[in-house]
PDB file of N, CA and C in Angstrom:
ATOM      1  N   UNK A   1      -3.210  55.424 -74.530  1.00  0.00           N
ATOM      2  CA  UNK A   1      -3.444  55.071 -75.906  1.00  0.00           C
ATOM      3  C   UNK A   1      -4.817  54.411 -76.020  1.00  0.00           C
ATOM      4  N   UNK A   2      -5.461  55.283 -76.392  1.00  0.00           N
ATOM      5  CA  UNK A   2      -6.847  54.684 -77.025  1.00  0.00           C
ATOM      6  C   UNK A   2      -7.162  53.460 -78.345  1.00  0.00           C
ATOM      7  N   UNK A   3      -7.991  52.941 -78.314  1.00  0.00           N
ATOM      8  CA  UNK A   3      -7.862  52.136 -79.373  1.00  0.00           C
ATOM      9  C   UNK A   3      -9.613  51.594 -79.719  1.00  0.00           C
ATOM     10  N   UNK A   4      -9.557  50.897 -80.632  1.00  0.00           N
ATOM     11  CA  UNK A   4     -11.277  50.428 -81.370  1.00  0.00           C
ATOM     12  C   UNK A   4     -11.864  49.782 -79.735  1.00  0.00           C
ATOM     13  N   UNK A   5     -11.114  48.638 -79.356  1.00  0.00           N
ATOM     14  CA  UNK A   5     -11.675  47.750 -78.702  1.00  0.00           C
ATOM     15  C   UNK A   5     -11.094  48.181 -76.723  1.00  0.00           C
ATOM     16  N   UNK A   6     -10.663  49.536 -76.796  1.00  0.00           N
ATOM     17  CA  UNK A   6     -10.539  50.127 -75.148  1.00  0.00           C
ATOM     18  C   UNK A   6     -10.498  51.618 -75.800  1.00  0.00           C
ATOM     19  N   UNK A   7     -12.061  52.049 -76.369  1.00  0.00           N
ATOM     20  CA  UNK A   7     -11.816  53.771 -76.879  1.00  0.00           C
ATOM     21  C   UNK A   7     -11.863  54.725 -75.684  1.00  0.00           C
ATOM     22  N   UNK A   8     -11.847  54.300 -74.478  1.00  0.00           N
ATOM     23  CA  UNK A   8     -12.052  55.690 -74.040  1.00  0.00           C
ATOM     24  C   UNK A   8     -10.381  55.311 -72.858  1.00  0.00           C
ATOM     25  N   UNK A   9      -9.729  54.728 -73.198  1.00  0.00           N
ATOM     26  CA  UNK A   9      -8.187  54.151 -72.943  1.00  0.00           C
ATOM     27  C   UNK A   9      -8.090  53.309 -71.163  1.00  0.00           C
ATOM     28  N   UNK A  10      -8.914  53.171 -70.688  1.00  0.00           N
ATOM     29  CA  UNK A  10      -8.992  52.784 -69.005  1.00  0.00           C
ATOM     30  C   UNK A  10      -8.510  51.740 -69.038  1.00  0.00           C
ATOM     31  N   UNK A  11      -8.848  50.750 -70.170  1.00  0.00           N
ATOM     32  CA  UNK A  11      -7.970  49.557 -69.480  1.00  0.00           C
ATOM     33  C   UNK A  11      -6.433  49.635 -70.007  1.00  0.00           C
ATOM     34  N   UNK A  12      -5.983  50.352 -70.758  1.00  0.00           N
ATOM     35  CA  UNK A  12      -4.518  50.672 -71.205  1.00  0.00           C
ATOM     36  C   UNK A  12      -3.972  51.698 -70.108  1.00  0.00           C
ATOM     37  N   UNK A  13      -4.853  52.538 -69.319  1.00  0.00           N
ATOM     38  CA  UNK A  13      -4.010  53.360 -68.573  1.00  0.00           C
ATOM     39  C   UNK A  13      -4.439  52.308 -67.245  1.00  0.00           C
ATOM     40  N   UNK A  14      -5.089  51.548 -66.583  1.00  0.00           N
ATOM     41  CA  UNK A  14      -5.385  50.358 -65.404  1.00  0.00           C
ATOM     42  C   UNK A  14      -3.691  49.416 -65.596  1.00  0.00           C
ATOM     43  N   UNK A  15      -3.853  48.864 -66.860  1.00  0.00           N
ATOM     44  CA  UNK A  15      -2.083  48.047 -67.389  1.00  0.00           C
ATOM     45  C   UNK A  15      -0.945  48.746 -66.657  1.00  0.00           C
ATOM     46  N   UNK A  16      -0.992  49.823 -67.143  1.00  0.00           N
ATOM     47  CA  UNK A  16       0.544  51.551 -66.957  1.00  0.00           C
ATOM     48  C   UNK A  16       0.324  51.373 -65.524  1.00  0.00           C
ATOM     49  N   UNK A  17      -1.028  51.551 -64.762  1.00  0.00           N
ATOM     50  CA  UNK A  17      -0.637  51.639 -63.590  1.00  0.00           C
ATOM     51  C   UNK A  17      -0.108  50.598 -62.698  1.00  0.00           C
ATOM     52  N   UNK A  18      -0.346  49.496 -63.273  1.00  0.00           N
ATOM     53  CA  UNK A  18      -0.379  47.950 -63.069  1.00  0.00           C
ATOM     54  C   UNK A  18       1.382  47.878 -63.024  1.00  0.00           C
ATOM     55  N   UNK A  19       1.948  48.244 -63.937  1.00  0.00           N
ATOM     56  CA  UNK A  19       3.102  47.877 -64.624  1.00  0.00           C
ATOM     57  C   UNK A  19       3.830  48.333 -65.470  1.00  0.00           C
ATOM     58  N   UNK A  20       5.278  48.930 -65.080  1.00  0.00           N
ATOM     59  CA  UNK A  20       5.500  49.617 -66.312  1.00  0.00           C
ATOM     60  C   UNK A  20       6.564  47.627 -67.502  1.00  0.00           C
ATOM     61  N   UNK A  21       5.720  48.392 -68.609  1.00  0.00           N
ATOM     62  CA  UNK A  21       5.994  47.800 -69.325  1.00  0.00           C
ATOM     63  C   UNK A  21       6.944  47.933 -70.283  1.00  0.00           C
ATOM     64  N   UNK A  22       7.818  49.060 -70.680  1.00  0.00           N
ATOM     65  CA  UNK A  22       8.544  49.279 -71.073  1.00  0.00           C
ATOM     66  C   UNK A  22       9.930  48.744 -71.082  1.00  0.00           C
ATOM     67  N   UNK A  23      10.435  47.747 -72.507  1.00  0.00           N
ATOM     68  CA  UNK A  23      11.621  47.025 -71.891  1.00  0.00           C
ATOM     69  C   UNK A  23      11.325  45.967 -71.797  1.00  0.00           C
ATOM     70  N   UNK A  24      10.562  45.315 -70.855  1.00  0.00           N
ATOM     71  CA  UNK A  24      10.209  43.927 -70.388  1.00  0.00           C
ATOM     72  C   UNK A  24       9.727  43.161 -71.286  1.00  0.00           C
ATOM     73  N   UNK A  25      10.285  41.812 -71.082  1.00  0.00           N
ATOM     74  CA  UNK A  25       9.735  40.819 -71.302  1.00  0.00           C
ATOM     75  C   UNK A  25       8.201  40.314 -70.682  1.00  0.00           C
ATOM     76  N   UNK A  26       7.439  40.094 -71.607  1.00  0.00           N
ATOM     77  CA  UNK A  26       6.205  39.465 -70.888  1.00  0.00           C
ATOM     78  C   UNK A  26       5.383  38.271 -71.240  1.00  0.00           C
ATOM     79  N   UNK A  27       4.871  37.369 -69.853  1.00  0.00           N
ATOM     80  CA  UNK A  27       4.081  36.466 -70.136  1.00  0.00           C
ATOM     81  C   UNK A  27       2.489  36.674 -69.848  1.00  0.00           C
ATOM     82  N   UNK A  28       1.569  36.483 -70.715  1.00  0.00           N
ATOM     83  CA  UNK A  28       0.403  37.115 -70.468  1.00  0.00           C
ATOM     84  C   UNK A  28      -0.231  35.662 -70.597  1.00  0.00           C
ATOM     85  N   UNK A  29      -0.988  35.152 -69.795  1.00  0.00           N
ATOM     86  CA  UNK A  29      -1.552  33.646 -69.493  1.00  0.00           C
ATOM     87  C   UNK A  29      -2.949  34.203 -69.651  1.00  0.00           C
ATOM     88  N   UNK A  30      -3.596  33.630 -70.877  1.00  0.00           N
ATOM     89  CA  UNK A  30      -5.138  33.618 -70.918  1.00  0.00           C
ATOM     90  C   UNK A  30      -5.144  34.859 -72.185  1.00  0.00           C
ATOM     91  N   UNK A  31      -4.264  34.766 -73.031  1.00  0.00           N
ATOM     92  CA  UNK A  31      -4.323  36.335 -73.624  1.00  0.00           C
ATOM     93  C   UNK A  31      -5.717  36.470 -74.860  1.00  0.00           C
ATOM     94  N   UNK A  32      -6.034  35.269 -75.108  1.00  0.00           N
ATOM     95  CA  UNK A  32      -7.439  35.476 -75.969  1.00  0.00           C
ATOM     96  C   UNK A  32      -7.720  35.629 -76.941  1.00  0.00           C
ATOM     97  N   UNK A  33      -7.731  36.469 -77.565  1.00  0.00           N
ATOM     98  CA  UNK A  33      -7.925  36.902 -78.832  1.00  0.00           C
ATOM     99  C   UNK A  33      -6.661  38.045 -78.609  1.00  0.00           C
ATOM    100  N   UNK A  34      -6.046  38.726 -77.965  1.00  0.00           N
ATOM    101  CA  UNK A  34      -4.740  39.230 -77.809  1.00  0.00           C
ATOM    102  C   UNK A  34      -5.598  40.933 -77.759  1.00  0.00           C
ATOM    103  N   UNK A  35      -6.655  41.055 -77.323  1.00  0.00           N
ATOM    104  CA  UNK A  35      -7.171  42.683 -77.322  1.00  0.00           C
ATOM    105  C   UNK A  35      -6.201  43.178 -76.097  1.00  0.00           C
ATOM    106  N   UNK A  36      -5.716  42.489 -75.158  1.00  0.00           N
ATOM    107  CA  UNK A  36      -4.949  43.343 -73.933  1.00  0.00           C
ATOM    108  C   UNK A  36      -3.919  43.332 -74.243  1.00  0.00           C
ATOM    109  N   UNK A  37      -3.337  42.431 -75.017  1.00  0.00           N
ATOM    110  CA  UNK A  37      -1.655  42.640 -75.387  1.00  0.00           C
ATOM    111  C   UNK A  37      -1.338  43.284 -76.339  1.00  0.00           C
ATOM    112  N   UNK A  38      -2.554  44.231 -76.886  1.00  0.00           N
ATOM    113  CA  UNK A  38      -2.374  44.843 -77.923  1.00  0.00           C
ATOM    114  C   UNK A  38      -2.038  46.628 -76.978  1.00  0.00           C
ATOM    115  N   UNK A  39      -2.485  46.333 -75.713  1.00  0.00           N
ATOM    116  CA  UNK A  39      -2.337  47.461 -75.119  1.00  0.00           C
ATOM    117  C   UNK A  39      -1.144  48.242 -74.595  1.00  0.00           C
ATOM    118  N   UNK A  40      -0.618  46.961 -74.296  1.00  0.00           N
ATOM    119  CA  UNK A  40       0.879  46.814 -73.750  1.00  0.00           C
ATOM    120  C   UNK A  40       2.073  47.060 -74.937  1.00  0.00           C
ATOM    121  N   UNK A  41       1.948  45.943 -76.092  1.00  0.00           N
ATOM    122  CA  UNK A  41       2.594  45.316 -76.426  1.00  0.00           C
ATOM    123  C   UNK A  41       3.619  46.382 -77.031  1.00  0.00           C
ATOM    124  N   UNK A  42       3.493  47.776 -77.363  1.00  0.00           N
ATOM    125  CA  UNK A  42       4.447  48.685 -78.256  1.00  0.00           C
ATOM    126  C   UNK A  42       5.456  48.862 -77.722  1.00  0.00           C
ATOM    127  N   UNK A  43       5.368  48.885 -75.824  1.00  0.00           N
ATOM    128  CA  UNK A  43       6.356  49.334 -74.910  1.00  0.00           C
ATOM    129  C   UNK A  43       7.668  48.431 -74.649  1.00  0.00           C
ATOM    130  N   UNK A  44       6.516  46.938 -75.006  1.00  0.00           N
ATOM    131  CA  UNK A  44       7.541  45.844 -73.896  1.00  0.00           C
ATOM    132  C   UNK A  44       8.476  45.529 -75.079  1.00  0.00           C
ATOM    133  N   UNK A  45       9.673  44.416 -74.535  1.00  0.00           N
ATOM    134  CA  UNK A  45      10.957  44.085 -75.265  1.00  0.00           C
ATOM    135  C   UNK A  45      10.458  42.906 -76.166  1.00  0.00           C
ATOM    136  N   UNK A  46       9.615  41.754 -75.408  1.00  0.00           N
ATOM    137  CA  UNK A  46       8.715  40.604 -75.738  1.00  0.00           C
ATOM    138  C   UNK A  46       7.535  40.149 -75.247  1.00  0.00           C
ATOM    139  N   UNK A  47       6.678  39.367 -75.807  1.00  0.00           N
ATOM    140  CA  UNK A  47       5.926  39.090 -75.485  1.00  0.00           C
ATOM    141  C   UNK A  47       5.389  37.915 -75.401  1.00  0.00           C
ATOM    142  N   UNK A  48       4.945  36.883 -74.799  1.00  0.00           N
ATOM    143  CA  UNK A  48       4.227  35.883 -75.207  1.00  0.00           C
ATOM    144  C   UNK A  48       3.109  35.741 -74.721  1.00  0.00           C
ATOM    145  N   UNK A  49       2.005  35.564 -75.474  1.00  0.00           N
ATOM    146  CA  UNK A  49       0.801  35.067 -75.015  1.00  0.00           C
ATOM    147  C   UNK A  49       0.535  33.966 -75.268  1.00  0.00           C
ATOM    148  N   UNK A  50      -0.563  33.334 -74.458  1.00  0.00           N
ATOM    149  CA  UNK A  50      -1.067  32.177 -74.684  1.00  0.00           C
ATOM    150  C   UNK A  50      -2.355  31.802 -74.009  1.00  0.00           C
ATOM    151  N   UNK A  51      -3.027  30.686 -75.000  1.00  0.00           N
ATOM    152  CA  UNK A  51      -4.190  30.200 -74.414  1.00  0.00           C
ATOM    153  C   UNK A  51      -4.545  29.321 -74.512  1.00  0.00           C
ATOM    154  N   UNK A  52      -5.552  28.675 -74.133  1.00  0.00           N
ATOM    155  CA  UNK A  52      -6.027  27.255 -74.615  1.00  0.00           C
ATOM    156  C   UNK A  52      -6.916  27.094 -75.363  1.00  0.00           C
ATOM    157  N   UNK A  53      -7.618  28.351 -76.169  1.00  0.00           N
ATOM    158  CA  UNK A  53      -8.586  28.403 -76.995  1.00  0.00           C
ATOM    159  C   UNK A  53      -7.610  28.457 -78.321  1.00  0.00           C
ATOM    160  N   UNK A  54      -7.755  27.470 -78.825  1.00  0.00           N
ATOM    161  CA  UNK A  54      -7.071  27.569 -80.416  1.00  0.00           C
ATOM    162  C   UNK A  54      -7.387  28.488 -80.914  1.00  0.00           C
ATOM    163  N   UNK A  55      -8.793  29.105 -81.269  1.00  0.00           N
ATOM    164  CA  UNK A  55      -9.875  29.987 -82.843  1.00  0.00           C
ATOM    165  C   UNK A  55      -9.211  30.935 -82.024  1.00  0.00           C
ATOM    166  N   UNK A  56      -9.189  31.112 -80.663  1.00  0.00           N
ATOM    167  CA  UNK A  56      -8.642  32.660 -80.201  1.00  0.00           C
ATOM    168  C   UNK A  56      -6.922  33.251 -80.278  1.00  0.00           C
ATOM    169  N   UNK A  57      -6.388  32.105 -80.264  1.00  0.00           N
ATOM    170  CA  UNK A  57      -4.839  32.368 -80.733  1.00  0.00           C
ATOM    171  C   UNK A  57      -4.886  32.578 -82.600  1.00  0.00           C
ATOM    172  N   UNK A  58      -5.871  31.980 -83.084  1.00  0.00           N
ATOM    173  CA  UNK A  58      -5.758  32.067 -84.551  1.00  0.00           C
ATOM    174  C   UNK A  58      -5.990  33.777 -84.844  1.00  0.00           C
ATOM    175  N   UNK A  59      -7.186  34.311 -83.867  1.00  0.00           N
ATOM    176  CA  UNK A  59      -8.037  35.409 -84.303  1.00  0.00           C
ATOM    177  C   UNK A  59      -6.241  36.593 -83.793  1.00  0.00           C
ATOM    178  N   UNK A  60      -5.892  36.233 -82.663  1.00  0.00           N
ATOM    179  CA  UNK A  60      -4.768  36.679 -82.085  1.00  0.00           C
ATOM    180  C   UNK A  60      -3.818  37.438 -82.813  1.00  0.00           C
ATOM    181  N   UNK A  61      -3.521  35.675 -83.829  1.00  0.00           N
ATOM    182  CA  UNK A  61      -1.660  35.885 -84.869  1.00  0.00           C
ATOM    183  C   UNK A  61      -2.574  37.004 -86.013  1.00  0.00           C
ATOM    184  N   UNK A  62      -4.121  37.289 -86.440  1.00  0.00           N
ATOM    185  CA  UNK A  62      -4.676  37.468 -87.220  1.00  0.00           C
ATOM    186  C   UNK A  62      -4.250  39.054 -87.522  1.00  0.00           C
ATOM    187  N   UNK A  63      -4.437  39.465 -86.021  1.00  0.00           N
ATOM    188  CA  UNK A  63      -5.005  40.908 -86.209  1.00  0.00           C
ATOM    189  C   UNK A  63      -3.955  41.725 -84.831  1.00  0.00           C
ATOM    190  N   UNK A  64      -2.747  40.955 -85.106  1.00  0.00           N
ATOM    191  CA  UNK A  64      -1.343  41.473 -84.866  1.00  0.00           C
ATOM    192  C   UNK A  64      -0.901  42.250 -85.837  1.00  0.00           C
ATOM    193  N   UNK A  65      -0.688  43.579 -85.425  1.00  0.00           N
ATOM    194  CA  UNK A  65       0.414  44.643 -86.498  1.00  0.00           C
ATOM    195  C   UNK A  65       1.506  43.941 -86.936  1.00  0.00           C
ATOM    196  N   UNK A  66       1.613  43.832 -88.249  1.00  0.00           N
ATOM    197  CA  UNK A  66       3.182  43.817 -88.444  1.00  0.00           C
ATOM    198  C   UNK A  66       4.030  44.580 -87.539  1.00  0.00           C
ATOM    199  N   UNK A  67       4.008  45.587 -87.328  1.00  0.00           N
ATOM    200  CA  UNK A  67       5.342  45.890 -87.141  1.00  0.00           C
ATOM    201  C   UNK A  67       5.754  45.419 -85.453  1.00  0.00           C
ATOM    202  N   UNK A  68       4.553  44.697 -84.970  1.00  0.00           N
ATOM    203  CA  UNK A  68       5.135  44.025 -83.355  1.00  0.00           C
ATOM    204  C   UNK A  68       5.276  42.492 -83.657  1.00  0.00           C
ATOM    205  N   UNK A  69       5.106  41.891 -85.045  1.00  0.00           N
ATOM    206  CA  UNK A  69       5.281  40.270 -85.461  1.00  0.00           C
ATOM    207  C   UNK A  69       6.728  39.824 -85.018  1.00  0.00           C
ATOM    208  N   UNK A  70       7.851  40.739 -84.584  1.00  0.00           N
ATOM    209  CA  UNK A  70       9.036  40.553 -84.308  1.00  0.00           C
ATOM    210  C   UNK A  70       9.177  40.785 -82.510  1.00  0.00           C
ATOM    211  N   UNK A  71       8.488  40.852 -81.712  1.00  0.00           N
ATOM    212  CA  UNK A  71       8.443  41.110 -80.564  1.00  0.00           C
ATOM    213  C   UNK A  71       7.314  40.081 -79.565  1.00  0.00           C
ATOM    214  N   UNK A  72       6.133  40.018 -80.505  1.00  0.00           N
ATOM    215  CA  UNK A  72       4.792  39.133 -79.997  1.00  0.00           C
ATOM    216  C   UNK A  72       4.411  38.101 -80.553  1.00  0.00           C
ATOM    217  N   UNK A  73       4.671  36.879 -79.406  1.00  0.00           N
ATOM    218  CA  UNK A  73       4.491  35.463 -79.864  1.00  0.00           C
ATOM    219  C   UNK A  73       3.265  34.876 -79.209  1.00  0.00           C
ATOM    220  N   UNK A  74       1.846  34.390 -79.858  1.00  0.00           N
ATOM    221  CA  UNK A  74       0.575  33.499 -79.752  1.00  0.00           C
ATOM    222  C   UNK A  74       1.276  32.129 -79.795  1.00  0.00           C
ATOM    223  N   UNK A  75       0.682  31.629 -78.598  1.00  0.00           N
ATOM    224  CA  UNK A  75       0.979  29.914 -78.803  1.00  0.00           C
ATOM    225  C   UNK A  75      -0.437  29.796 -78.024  1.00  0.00           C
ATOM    226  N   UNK A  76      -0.789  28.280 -78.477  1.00  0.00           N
ATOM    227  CA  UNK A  76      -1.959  27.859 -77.714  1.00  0.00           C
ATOM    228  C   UNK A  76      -1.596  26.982 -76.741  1.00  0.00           C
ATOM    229  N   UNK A  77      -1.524  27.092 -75.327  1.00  0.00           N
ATOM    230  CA  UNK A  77      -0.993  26.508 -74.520  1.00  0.00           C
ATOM    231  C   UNK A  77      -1.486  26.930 -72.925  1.00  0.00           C
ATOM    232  N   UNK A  78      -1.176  25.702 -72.004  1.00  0.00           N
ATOM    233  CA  UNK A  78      -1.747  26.108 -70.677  1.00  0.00           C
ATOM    234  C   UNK A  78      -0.540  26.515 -69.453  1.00  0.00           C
ATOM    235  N   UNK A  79      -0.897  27.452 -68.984  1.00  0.00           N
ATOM    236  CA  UNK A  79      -0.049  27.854 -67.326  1.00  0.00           C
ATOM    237  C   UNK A  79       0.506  26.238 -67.312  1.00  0.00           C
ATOM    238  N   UNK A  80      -0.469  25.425 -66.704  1.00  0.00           N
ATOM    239  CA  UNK A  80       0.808  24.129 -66.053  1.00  0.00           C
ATOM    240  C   UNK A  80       1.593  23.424 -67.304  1.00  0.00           C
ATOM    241  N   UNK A  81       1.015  23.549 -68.692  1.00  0.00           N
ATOM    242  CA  UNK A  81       1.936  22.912 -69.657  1.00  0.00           C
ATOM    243  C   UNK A  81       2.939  23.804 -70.734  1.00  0.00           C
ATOM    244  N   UNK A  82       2.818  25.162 -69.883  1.00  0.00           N
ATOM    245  CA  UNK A  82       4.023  25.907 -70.681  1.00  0.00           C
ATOM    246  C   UNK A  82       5.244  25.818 -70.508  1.00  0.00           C
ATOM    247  N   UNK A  83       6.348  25.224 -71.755  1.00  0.00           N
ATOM    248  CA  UNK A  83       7.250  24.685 -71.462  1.00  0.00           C
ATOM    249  C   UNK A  83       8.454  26.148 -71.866  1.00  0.00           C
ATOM    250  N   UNK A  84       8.678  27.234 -70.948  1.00  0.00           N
ATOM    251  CA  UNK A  84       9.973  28.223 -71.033  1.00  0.00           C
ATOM    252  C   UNK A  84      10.735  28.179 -69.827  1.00  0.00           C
ATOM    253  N   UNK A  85      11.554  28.765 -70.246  1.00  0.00           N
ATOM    254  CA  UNK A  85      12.883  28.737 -68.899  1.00  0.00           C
ATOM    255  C   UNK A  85      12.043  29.872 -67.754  1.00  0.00           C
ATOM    256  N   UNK A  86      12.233  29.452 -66.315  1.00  0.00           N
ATOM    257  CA  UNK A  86      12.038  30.647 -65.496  1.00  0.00           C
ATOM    258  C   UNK A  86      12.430  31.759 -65.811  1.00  0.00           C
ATOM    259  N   UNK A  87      13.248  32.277 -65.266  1.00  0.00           N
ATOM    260  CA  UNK A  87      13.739  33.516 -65.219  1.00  0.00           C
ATOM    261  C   UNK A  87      13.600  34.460 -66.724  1.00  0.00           C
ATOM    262  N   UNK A  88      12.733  33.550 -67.922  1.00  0.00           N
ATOM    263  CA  UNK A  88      12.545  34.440 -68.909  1.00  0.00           C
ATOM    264  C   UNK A  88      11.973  35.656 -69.114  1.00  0.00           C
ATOM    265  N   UNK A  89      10.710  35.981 -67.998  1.00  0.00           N
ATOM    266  CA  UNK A  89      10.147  36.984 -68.301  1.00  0.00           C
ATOM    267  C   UNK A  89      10.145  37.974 -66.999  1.00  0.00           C
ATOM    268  N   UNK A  90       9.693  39.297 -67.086  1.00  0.00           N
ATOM    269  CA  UNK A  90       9.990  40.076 -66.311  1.00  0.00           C
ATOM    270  C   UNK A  90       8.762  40.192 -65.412  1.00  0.00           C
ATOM    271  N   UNK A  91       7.254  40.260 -66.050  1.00  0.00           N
ATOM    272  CA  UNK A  91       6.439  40.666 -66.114  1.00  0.00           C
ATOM    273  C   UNK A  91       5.448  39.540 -66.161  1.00  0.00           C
ATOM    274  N   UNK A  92       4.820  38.756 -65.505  1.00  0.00           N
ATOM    275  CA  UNK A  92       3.827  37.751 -65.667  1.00  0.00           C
ATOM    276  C   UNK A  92       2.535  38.077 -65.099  1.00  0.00           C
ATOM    277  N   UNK A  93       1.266  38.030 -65.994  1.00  0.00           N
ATOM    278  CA  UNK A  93      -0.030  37.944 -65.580  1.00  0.00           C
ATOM    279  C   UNK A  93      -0.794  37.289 -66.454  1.00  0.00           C
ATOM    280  N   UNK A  94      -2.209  37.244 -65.720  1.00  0.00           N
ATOM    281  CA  UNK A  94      -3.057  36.492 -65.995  1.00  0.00           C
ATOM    282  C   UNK A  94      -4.045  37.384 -66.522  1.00  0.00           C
ATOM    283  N   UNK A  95      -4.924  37.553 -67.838  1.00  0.00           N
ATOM    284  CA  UNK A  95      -5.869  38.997 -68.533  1.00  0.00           C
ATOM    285  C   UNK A  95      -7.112  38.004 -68.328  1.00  0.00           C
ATOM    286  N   UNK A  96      -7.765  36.963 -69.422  1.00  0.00           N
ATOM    287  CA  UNK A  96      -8.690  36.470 -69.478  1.00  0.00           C
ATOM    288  C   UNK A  96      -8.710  34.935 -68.693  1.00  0.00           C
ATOM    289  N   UNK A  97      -8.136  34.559 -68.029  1.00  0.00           N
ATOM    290  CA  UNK A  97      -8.401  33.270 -66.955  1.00  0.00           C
ATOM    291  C   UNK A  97      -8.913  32.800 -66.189  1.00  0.00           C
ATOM    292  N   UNK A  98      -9.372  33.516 -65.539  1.00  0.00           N
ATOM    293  CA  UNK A  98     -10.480  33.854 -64.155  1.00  0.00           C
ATOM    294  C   UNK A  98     -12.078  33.305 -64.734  1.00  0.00           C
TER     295      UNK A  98
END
């Protein structure tokens, strides 16, 4: 799946090979402005991203499709101060952190 901000699709088919996402729950640590979880996000069951850049979780909830507002959750928050149960997600990585 191609898109404005991955048009020629490599980092959406790099993800697929990474992970199937389909189904899963996911935690995406560092998600940014949410351009990679936009790659994923049609397949999986949930989602949460998060970051510690506020303007980038704002730009995030901004330019989320409706129709994944019921599946994909922006919080602004860090790896050591994210407060969810273990065993919640299936699927955990890190996109913009490094």
């Amino acid at each position: 799946m191609a898109s404005v901000k991955d048009p020629t699709g490599v980092e959406a088919h790099a993800l697929a090979e990474l992970a199937d996402f389909d189904g899963k729950r996911v935690l995406e640590i560092g998600c940014g402005d949410g351009r990679m979880t936009l790659l994923y996000a049609e397949q999986a069951r949930e989602v949460l991203g998060v970051d510690v850049e506020e303007e980038s979780i704002r730009e995030a909830r901004a330019t989320l499709p409706g129709r994944l507002a019921d599946r994909v959750e922006f919080r602004v928050a860090d790896a050591q101060s994210l407060d969810v149960p273990r065993q919640r997600f299936d699927i955990a990585f890190l996109s913009w952190s490094l």
